[in-house]
C-alpha atoms as a PDB file:
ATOM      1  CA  UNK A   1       0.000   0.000   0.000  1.00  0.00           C
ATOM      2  CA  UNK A   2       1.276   3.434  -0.668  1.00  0.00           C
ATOM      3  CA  UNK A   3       1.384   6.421   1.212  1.00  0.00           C
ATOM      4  CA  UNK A   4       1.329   8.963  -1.798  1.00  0.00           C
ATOM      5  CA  UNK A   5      -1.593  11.028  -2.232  1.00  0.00           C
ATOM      6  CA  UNK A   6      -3.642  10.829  -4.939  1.00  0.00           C
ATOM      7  CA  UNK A   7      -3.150  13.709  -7.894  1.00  0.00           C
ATOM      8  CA  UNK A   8      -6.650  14.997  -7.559  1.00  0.00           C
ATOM      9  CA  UNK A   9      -5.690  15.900  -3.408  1.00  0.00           C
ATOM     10  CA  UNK A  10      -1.884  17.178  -4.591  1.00  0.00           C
ATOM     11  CA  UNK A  11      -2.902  19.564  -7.348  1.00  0.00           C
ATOM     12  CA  UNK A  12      -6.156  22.110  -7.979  1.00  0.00           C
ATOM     13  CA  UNK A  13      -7.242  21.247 -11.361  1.00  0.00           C
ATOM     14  CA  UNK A  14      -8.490  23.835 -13.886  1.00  0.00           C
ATOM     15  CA  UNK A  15     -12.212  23.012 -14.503  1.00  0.00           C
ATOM     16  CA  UNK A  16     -14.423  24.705 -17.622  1.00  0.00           C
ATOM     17  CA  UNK A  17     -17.352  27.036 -16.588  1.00  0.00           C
ATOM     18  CA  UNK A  18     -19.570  27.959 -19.355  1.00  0.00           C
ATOM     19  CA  UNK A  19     -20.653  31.516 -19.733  1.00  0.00           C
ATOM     20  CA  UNK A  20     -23.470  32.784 -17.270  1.00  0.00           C
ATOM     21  CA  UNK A  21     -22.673  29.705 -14.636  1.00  0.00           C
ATOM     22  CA  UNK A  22     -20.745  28.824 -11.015  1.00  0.00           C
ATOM     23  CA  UNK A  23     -19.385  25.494 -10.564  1.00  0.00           C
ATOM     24  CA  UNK A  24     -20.328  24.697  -6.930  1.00  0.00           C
ATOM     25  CA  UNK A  25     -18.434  21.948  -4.822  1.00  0.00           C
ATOM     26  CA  UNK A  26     -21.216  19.296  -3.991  1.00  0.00           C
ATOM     27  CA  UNK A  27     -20.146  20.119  -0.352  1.00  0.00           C
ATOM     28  CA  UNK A  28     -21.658  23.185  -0.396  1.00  0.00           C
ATOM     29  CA  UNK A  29     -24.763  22.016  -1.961  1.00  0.00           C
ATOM     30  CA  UNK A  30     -26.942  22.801   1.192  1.00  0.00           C
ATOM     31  CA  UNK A  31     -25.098  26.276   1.950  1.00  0.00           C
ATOM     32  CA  UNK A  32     -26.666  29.589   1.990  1.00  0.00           C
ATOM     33  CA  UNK A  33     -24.127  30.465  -0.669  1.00  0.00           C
ATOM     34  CA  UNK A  34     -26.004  28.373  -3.419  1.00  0.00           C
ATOM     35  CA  UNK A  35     -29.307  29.797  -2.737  1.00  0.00           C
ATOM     36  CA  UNK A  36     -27.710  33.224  -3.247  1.00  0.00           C
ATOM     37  CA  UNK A  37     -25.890  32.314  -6.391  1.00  0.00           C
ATOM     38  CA  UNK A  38     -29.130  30.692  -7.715  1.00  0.00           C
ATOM     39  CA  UNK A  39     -30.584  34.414  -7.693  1.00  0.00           C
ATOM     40  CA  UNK A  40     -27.822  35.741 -10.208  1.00  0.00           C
ATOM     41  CA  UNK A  41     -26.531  32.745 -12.192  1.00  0.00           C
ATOM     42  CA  UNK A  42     -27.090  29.038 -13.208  1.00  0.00           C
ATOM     43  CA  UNK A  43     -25.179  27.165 -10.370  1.00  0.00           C
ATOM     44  CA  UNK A  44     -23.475  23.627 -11.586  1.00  0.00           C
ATOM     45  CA  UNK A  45     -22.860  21.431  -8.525  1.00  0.00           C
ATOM     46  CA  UNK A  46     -19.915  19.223  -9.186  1.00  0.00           C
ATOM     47  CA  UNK A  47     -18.244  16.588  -7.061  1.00  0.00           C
ATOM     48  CA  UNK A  48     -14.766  16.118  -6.587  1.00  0.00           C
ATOM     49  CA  UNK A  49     -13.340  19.607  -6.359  1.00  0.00           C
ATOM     50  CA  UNK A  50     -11.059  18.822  -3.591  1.00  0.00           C
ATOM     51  CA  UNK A  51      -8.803  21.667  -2.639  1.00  0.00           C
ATOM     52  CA  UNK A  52     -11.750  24.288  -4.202  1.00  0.00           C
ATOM     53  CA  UNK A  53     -15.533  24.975  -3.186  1.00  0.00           C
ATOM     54  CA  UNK A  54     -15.879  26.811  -5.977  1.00  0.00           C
ATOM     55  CA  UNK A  55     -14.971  28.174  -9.566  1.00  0.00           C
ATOM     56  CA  UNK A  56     -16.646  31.563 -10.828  1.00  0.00           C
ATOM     57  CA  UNK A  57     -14.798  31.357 -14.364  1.00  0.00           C
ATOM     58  CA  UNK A  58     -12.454  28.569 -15.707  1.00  0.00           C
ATOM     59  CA  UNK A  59      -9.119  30.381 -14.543  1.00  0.00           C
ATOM     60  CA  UNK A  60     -10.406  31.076 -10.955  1.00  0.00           C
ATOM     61  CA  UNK A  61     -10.640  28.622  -8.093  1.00  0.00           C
ATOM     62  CA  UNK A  62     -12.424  30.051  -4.911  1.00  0.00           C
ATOM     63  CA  UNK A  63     -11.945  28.671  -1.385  1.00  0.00           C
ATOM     64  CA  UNK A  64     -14.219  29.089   1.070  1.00  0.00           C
ATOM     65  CA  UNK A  65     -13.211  29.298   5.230  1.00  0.00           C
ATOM     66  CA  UNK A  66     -14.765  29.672   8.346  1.00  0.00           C
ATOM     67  CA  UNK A  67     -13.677  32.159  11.004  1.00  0.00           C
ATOM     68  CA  UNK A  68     -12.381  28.881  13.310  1.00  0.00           C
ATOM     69  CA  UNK A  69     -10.003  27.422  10.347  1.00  0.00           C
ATOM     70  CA  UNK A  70      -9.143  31.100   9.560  1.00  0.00           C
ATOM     71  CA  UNK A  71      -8.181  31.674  12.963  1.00  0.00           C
ATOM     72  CA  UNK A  72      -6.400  28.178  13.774  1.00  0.00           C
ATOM     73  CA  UNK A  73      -5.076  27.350  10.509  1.00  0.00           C
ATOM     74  CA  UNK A  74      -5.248  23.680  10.684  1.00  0.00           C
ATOM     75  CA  UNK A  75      -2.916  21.713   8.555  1.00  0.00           C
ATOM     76  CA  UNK A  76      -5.600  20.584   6.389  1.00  0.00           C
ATOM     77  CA  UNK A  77      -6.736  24.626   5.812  1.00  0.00           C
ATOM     78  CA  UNK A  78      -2.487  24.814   5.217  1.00  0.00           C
ATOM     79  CA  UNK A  79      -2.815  22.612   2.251  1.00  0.00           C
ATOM     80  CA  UNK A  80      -5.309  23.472   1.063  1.00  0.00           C
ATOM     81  CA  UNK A  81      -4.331  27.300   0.622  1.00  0.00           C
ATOM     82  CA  UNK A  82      -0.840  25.921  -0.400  1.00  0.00           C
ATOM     83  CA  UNK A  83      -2.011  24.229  -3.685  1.00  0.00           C
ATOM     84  CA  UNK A  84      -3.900  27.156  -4.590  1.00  0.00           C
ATOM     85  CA  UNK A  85      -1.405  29.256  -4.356  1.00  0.00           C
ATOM     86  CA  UNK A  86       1.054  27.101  -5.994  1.00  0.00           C
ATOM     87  CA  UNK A  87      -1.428  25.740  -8.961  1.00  0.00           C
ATOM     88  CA  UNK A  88      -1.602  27.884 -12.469  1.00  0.00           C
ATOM     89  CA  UNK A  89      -5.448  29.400 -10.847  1.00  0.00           C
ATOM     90  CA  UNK A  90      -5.893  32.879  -9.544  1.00  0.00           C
ATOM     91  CA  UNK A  91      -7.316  32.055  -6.340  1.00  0.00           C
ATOM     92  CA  UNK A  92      -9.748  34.465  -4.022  1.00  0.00           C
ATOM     93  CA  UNK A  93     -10.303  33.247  -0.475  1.00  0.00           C
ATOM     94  CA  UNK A  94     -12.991  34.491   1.234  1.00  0.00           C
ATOM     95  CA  UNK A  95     -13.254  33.802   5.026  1.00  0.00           C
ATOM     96  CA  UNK A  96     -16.883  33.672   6.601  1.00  0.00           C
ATOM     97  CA  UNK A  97     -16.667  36.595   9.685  1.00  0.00           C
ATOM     98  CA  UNK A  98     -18.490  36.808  12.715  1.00  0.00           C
ATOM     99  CA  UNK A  99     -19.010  40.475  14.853  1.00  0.00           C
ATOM    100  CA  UNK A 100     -18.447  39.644  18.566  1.00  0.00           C
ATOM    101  CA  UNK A 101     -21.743  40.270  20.121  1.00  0.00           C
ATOM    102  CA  UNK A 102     -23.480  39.175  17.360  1.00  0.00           C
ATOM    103  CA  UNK A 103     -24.890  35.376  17.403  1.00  0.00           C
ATOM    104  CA  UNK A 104     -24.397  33.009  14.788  1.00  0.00           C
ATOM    105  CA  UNK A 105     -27.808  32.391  11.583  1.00  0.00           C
END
């Protein structure tokens, strides 16, 4: 058994979005964030996009993190951000903020 990690986990592949659409990471089907992107464009959910949530053209990849992984920067949230960054993508994160004071939806 080997211990290498499969290509789709080491590298963020480029993925084609046609004109007018989102692909949406099928972990993110349930999120607020589809509903919202339903009311401007045709949203493609796609499974498999493992080191991106989402892509709003074909060159971008789009990573999505809450304020704890933010914050702690867990080695998985490391990675992750690491193969953006390194892959031919621009990448946008965008990190979901909380006010103190103010209580979670």
């Amino acid at each position: 058994m080997s211990n290498r990690t499969p290509a789709s986990q080491r590298s963020v592949p480029r993925c084609t979005v046609p004109p007018g659409h989102v692909v949406l990471s099928d972990r993110l089907s349930k999120e607020p964030i589809n509903e919202l992107l339903k009311n401007s464009v045709k949203v493609i959910i796609e499974g498999g996009l493992h080191n991106v949530d989402c892509y709003p053209i074909s060159s971008m990849g789009v990573v999505f993190l809450g304020e704890e992984s933010a914050l702690s920067m867990d080695e998985m949230t490391r990675r992750k951000l690491d193969r953006l960054a390194k892959s031919s993508l621009s990448g946008l994160v965008i990190v979901e903020w909380y006010f103190w004071g103010r209580s979670r939806p």
